[in-house]
PDB file of N, CA and C in Angstrom:
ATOM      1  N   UNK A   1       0.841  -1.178   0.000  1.00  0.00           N
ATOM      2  CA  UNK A   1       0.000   0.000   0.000  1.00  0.00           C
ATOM      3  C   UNK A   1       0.888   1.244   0.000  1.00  0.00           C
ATOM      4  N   UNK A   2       0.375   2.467  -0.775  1.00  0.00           N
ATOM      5  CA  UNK A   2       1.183   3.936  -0.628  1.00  0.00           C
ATOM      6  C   UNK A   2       1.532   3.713   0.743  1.00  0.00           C
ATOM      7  N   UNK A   3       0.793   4.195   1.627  1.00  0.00           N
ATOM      8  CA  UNK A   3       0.550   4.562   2.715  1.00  0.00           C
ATOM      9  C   UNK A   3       1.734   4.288   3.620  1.00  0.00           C
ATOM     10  N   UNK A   4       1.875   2.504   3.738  1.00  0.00           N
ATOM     11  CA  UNK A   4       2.946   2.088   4.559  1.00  0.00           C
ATOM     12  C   UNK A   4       3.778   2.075   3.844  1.00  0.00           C
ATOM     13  N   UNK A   5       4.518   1.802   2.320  1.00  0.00           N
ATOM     14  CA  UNK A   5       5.090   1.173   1.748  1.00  0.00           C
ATOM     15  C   UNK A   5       5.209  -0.291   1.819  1.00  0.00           C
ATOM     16  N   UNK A   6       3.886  -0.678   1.447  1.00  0.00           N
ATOM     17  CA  UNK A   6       4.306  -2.155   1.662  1.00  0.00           C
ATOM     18  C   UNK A   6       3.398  -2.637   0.298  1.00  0.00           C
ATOM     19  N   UNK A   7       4.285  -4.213  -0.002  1.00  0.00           N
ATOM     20  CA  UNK A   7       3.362  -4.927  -1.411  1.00  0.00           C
ATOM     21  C   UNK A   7       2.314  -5.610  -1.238  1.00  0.00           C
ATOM     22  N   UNK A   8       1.133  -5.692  -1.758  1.00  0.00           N
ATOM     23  CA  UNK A   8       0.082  -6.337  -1.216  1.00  0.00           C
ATOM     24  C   UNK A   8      -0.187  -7.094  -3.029  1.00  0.00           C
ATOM     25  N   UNK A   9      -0.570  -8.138  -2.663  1.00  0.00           N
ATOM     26  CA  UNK A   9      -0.953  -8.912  -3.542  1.00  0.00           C
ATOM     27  C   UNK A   9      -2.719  -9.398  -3.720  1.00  0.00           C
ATOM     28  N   UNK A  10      -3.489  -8.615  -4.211  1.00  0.00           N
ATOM     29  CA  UNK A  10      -4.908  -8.219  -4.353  1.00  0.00           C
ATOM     30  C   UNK A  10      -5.696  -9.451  -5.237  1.00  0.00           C
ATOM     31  N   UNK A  11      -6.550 -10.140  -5.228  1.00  0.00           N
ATOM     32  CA  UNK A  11      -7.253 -10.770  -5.849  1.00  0.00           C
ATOM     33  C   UNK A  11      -8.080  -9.530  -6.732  1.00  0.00           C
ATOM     34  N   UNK A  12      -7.945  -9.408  -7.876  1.00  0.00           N
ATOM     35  CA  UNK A  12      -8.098  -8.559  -8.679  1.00  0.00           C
ATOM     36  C   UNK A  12      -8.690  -8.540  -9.850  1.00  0.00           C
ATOM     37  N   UNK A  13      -9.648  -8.098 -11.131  1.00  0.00           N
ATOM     38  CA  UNK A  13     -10.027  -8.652 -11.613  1.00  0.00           C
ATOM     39  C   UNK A  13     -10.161  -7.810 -12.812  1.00  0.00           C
ATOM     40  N   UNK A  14      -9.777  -7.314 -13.942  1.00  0.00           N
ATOM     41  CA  UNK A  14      -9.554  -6.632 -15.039  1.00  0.00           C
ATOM     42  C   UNK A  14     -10.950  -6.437 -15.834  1.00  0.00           C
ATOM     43  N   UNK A  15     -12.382  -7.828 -15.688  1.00  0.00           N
ATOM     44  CA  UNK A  15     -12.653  -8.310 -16.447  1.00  0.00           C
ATOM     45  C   UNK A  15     -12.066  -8.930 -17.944  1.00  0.00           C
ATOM     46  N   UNK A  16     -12.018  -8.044 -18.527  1.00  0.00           N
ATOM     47  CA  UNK A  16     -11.252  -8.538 -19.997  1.00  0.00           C
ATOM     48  C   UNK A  16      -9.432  -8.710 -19.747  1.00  0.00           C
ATOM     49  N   UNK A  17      -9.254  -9.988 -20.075  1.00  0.00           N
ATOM     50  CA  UNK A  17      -7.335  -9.980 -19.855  1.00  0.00           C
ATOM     51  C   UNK A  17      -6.889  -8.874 -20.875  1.00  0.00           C
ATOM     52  N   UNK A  18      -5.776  -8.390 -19.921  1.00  0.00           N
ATOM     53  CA  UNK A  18      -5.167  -7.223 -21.125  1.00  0.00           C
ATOM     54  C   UNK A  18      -3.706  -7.066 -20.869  1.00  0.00           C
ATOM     55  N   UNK A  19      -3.359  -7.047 -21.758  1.00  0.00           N
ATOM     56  CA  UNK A  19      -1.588  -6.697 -21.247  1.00  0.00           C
ATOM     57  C   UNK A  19      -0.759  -5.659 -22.208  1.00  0.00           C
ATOM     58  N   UNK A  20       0.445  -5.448 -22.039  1.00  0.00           N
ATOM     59  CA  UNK A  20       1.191  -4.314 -23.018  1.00  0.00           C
ATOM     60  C   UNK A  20       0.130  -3.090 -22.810  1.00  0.00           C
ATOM     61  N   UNK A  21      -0.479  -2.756 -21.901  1.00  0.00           N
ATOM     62  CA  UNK A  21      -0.857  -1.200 -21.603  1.00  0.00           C
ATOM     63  C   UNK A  21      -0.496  -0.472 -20.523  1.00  0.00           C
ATOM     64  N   UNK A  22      -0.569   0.708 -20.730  1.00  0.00           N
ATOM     65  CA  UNK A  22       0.378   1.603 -20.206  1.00  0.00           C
ATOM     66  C   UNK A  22      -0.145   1.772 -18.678  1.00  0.00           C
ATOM     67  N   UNK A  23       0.492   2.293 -17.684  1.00  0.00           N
ATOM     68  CA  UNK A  23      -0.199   2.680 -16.337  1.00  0.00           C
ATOM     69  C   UNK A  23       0.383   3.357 -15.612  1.00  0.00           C
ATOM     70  N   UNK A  24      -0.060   4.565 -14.694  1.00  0.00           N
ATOM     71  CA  UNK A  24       0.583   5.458 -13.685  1.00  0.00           C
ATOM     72  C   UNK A  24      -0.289   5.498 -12.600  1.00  0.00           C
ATOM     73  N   UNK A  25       0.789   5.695 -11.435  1.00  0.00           N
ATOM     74  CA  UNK A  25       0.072   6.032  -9.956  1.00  0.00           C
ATOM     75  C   UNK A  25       0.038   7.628 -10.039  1.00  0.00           C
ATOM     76  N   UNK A  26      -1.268   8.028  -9.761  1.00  0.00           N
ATOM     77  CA  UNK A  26      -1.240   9.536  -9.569  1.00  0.00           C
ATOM     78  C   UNK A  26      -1.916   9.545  -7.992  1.00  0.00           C
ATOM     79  N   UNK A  27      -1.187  10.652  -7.390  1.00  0.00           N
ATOM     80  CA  UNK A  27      -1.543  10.852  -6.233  1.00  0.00           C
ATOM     81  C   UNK A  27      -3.116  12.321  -6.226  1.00  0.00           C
ATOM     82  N   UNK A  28      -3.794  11.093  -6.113  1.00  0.00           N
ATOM     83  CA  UNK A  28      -5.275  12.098  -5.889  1.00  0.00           C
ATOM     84  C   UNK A  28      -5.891  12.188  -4.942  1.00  0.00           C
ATOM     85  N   UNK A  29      -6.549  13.121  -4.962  1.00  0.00           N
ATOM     86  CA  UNK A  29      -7.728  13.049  -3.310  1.00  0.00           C
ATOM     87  C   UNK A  29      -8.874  12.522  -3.078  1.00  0.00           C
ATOM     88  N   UNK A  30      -9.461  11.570  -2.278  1.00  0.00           N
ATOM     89  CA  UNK A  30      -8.897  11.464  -1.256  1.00  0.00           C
ATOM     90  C   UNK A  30      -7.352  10.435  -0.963  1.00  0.00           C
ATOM     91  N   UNK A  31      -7.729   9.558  -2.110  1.00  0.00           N
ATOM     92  CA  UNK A  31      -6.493   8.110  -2.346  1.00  0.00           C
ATOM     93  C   UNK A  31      -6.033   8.090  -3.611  1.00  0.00           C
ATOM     94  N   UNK A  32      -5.113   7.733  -3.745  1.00  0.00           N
ATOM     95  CA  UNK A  32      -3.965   7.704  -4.829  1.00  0.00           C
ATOM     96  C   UNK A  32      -4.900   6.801  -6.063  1.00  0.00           C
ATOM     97  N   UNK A  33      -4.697   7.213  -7.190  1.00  0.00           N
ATOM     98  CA  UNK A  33      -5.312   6.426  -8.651  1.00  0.00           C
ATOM     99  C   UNK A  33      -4.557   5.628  -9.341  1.00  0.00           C
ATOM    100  N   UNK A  34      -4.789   4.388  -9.896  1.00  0.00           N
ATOM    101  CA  UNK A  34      -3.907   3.787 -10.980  1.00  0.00           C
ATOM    102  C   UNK A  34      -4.554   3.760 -12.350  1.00  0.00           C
ATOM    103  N   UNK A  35      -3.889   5.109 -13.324  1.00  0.00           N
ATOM    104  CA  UNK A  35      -4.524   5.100 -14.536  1.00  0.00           C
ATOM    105  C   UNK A  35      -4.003   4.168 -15.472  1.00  0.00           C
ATOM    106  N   UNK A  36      -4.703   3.406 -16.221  1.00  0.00           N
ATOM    107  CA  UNK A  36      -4.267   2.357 -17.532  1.00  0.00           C
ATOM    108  C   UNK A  36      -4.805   2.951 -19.021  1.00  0.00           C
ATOM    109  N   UNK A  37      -4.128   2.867 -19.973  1.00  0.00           N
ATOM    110  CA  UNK A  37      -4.659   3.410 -20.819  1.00  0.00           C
ATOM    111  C   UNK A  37      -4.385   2.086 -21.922  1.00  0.00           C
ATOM    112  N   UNK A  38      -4.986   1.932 -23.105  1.00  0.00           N
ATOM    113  CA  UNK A  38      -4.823   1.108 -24.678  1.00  0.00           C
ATOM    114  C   UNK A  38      -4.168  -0.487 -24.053  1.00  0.00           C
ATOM    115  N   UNK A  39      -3.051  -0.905 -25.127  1.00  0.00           N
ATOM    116  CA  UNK A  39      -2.813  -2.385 -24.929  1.00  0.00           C
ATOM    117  C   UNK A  39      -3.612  -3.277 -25.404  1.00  0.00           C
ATOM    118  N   UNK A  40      -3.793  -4.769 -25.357  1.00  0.00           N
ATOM    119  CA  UNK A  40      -4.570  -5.238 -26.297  1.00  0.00           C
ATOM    120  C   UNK A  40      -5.213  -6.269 -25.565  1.00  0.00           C
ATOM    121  N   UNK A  41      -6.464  -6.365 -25.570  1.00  0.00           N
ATOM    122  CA  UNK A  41      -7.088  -7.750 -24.702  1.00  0.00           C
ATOM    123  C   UNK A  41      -7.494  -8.475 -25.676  1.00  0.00           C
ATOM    124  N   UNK A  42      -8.127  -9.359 -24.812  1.00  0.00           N
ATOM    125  CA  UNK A  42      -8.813 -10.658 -25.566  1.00  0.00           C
ATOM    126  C   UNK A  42      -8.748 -12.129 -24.360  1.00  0.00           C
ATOM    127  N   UNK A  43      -9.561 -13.249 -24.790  1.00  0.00           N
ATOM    128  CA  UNK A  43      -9.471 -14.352 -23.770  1.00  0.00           C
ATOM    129  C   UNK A  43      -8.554 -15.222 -24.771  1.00  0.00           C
ATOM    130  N   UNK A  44      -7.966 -16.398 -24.210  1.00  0.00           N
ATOM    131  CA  UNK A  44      -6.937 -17.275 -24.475  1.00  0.00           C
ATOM    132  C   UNK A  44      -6.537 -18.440 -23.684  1.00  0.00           C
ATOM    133  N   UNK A  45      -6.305 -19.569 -23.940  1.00  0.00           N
ATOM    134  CA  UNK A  45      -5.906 -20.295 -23.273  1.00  0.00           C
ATOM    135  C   UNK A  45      -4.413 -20.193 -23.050  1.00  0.00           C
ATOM    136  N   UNK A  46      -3.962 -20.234 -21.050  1.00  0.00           N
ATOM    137  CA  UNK A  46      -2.975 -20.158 -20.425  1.00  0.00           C
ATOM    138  C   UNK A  46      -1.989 -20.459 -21.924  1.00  0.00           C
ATOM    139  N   UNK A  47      -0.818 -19.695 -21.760  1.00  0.00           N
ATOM    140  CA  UNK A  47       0.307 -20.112 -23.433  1.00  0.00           C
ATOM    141  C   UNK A  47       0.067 -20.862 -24.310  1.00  0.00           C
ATOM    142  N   UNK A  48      -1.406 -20.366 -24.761  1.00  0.00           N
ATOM    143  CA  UNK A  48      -1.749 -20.135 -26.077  1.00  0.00           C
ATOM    144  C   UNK A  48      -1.744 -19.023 -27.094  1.00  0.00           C
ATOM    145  N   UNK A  49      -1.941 -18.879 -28.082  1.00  0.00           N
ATOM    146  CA  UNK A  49      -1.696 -17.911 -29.203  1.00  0.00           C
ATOM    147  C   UNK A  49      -2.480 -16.927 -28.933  1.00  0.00           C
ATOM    148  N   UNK A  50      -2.295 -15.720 -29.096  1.00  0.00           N
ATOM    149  CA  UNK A  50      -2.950 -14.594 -28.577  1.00  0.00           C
ATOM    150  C   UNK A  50      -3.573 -13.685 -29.957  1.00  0.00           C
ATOM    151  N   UNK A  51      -3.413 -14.636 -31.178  1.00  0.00           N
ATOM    152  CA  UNK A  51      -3.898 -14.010 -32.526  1.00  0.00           C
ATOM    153  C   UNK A  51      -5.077 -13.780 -32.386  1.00  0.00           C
ATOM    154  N   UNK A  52      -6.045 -14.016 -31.425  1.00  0.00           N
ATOM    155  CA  UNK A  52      -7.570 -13.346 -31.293  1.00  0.00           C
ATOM    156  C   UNK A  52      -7.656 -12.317 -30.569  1.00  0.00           C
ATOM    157  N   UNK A  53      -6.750 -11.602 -30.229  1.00  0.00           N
ATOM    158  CA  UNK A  53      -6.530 -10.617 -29.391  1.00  0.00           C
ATOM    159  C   UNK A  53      -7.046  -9.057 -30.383  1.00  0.00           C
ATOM    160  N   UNK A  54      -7.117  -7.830 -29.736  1.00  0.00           N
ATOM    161  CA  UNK A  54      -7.479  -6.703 -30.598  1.00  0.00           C
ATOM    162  C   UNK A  54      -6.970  -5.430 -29.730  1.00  0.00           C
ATOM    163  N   UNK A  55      -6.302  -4.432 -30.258  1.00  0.00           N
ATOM    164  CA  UNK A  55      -5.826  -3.622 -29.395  1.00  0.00           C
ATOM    165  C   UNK A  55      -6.696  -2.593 -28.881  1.00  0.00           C
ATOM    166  N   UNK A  56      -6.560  -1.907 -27.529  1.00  0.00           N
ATOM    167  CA  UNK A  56      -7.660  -1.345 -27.188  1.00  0.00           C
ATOM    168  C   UNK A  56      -7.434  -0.099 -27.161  1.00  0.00           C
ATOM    169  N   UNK A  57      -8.349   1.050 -26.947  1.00  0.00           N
ATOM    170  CA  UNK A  57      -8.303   2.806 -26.491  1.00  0.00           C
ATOM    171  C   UNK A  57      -9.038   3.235 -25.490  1.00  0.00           C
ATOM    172  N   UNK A  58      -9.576   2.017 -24.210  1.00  0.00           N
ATOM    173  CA  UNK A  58      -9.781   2.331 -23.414  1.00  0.00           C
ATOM    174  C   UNK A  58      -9.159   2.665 -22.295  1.00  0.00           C
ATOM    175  N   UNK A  59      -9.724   3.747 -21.198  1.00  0.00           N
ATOM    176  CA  UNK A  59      -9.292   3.970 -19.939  1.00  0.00           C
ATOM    177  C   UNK A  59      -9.990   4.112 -18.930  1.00  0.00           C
ATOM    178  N   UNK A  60      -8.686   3.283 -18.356  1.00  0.00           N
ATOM    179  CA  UNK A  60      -9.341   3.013 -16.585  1.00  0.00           C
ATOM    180  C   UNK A  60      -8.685   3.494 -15.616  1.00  0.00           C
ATOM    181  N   UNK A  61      -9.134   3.419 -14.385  1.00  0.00           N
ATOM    182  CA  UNK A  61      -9.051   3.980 -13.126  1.00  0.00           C
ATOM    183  C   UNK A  61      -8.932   3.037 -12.213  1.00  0.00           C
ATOM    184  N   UNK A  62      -8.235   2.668 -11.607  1.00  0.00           N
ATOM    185  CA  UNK A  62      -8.359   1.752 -10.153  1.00  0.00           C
ATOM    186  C   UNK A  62      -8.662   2.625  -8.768  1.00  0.00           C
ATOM    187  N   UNK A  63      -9.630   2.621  -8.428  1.00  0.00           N
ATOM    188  CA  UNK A  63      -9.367   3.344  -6.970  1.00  0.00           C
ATOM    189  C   UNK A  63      -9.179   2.790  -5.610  1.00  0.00           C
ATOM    190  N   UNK A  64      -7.939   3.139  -5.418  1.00  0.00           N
ATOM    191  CA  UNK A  64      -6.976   2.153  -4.581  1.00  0.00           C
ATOM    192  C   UNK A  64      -7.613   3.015  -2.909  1.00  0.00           C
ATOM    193  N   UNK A  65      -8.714   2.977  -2.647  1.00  0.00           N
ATOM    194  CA  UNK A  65      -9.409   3.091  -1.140  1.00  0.00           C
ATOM    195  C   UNK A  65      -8.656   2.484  -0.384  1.00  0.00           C
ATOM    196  N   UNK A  66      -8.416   1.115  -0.310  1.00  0.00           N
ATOM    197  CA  UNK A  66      -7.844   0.596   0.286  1.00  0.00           C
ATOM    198  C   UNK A  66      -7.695  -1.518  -0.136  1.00  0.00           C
ATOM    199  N   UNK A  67      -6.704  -2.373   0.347  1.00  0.00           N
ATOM    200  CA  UNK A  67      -6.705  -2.969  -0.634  1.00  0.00           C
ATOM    201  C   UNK A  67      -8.001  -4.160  -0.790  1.00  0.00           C
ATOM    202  N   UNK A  68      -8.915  -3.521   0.190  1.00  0.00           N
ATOM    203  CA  UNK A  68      -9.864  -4.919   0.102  1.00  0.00           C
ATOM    204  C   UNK A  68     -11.119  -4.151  -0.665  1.00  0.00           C
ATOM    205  N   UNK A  69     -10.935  -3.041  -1.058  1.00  0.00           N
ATOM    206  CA  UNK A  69     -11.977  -2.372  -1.960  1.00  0.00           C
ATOM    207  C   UNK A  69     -11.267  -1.508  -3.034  1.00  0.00           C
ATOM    208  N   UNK A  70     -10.549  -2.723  -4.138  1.00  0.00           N
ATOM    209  CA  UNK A  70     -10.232  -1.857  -5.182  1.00  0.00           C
ATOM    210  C   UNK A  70     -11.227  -2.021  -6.270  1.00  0.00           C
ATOM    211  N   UNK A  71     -11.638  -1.058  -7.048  1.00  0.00           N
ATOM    212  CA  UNK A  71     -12.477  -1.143  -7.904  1.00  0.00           C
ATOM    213  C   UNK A  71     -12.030  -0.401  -9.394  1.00  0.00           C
ATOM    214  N   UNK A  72     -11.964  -1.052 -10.652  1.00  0.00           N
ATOM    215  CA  UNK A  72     -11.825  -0.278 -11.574  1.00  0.00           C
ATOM    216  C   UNK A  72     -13.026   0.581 -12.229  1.00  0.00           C
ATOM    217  N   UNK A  73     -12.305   1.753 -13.041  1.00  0.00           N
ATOM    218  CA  UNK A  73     -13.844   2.609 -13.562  1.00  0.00           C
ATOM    219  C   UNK A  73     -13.536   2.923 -14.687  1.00  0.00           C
ATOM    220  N   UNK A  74     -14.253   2.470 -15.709  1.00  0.00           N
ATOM    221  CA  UNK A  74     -14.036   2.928 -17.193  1.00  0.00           C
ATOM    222  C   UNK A  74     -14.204   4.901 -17.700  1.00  0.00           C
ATOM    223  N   UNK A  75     -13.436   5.395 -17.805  1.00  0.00           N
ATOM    224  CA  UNK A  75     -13.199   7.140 -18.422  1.00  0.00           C
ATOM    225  C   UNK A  75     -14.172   7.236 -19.538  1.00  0.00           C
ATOM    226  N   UNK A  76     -15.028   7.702 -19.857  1.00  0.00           N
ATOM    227  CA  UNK A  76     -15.325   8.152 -20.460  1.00  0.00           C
ATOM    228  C   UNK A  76     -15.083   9.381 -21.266  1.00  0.00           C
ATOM    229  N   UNK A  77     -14.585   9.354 -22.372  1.00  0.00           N
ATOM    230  CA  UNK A  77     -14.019  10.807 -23.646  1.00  0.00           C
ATOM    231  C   UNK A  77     -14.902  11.576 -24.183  1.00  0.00           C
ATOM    232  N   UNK A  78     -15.187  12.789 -23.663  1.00  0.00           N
ATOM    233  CA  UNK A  78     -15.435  13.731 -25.084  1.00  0.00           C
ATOM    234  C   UNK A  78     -15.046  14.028 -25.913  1.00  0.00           C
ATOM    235  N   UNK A  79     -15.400  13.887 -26.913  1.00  0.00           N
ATOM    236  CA  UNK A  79     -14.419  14.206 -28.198  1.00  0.00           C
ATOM    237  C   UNK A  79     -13.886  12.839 -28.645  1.00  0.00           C
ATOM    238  N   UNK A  80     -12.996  12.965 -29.419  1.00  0.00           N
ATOM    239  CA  UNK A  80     -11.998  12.063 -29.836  1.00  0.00           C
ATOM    240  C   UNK A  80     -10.947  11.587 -28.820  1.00  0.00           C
ATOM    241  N   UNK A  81     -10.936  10.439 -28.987  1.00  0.00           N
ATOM    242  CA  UNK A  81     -10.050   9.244 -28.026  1.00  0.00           C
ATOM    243  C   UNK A  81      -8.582   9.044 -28.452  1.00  0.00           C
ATOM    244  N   UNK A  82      -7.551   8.754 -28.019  1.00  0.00           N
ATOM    245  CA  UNK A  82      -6.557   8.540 -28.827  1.00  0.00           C
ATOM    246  C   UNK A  82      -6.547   7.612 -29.595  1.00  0.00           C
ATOM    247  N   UNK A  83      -5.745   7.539 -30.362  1.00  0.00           N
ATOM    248  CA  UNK A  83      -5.865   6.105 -31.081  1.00  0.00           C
ATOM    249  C   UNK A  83      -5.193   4.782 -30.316  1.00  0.00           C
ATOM    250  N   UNK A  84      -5.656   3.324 -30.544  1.00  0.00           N
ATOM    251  CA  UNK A  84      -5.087   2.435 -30.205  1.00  0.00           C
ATOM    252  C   UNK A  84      -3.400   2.825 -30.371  1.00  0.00           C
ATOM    253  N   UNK A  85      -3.332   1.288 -28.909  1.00  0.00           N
ATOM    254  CA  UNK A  85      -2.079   1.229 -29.295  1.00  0.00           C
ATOM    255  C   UNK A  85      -1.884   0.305 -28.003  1.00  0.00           C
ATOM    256  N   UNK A  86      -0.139   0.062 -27.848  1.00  0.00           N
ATOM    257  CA  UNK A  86      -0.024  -1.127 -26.886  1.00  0.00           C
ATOM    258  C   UNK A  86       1.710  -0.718 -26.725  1.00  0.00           C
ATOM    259  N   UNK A  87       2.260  -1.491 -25.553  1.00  0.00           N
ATOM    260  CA  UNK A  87       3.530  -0.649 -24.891  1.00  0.00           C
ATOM    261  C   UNK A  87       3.660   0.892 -25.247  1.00  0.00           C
ATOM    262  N   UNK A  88       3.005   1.844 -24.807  1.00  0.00           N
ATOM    263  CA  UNK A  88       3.041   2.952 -24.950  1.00  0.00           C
ATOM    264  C   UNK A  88       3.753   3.703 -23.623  1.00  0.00           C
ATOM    265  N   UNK A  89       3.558   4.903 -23.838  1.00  0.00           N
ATOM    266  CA  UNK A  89       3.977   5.735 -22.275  1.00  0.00           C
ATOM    267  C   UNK A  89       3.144   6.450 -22.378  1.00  0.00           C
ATOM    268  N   UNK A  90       3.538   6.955 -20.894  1.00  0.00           N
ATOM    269  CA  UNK A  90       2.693   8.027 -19.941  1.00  0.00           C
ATOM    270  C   UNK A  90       2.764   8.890 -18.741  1.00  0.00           C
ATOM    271  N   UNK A  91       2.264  10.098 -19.029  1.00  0.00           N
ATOM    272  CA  UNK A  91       3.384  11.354 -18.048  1.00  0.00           C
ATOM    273  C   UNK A  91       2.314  11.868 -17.356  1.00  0.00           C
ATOM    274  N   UNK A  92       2.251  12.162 -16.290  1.00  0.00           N
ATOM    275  CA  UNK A  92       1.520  12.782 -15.105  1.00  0.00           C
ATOM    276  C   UNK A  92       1.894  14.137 -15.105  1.00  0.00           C
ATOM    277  N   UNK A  93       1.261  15.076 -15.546  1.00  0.00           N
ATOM    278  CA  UNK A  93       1.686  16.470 -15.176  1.00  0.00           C
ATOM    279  C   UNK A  93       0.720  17.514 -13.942  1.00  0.00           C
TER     280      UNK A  93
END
């Protein structure tokens, strides 16, 4: 957790598997956020081929309350979204 500095290992749940997307801790109020942005999901069997996969332009939010109530929240865009993409970066200003 921020708080103590310590690692906690969360039963956690993405819905859709996703990987190669980007993510930052931003320190917000009242508790710190973990934003994720693009990368590519899809379901698969454990090291199987991931050619059904599709890259994504969604974003999420984890709100890290605390670790037995983390919850993700899908962002909603006005306007235009970025475009897909997957191993990308990302800067907190």
């Amino acid at each position: 957790m921020i708080e103590t500095n310590t690692w906690v290992d969360p039963e956690l749940s993405h819905e859709i598997p996703r990987w190669y997307h980007t993510g930052i801790m931003v320190p917000s109020i009242p508790k710190w956020k973990y934003f994720t942005f693009g990368g590519t999901t899809g379901n698969f069997e454990e090291g199987g081929n991931r050619t059904v996969s599709k890259m994504s332009d969604d974003i999420y939010y984890l709100d890290i309350e605390d670790e037995k109530h983390l919850n993700w929240f899908n962002i909603k865009i006005d306007g235009e979204k970025p475009k897909v993409r997957e191993q990308s970066v990302m800067f907190y200003d």
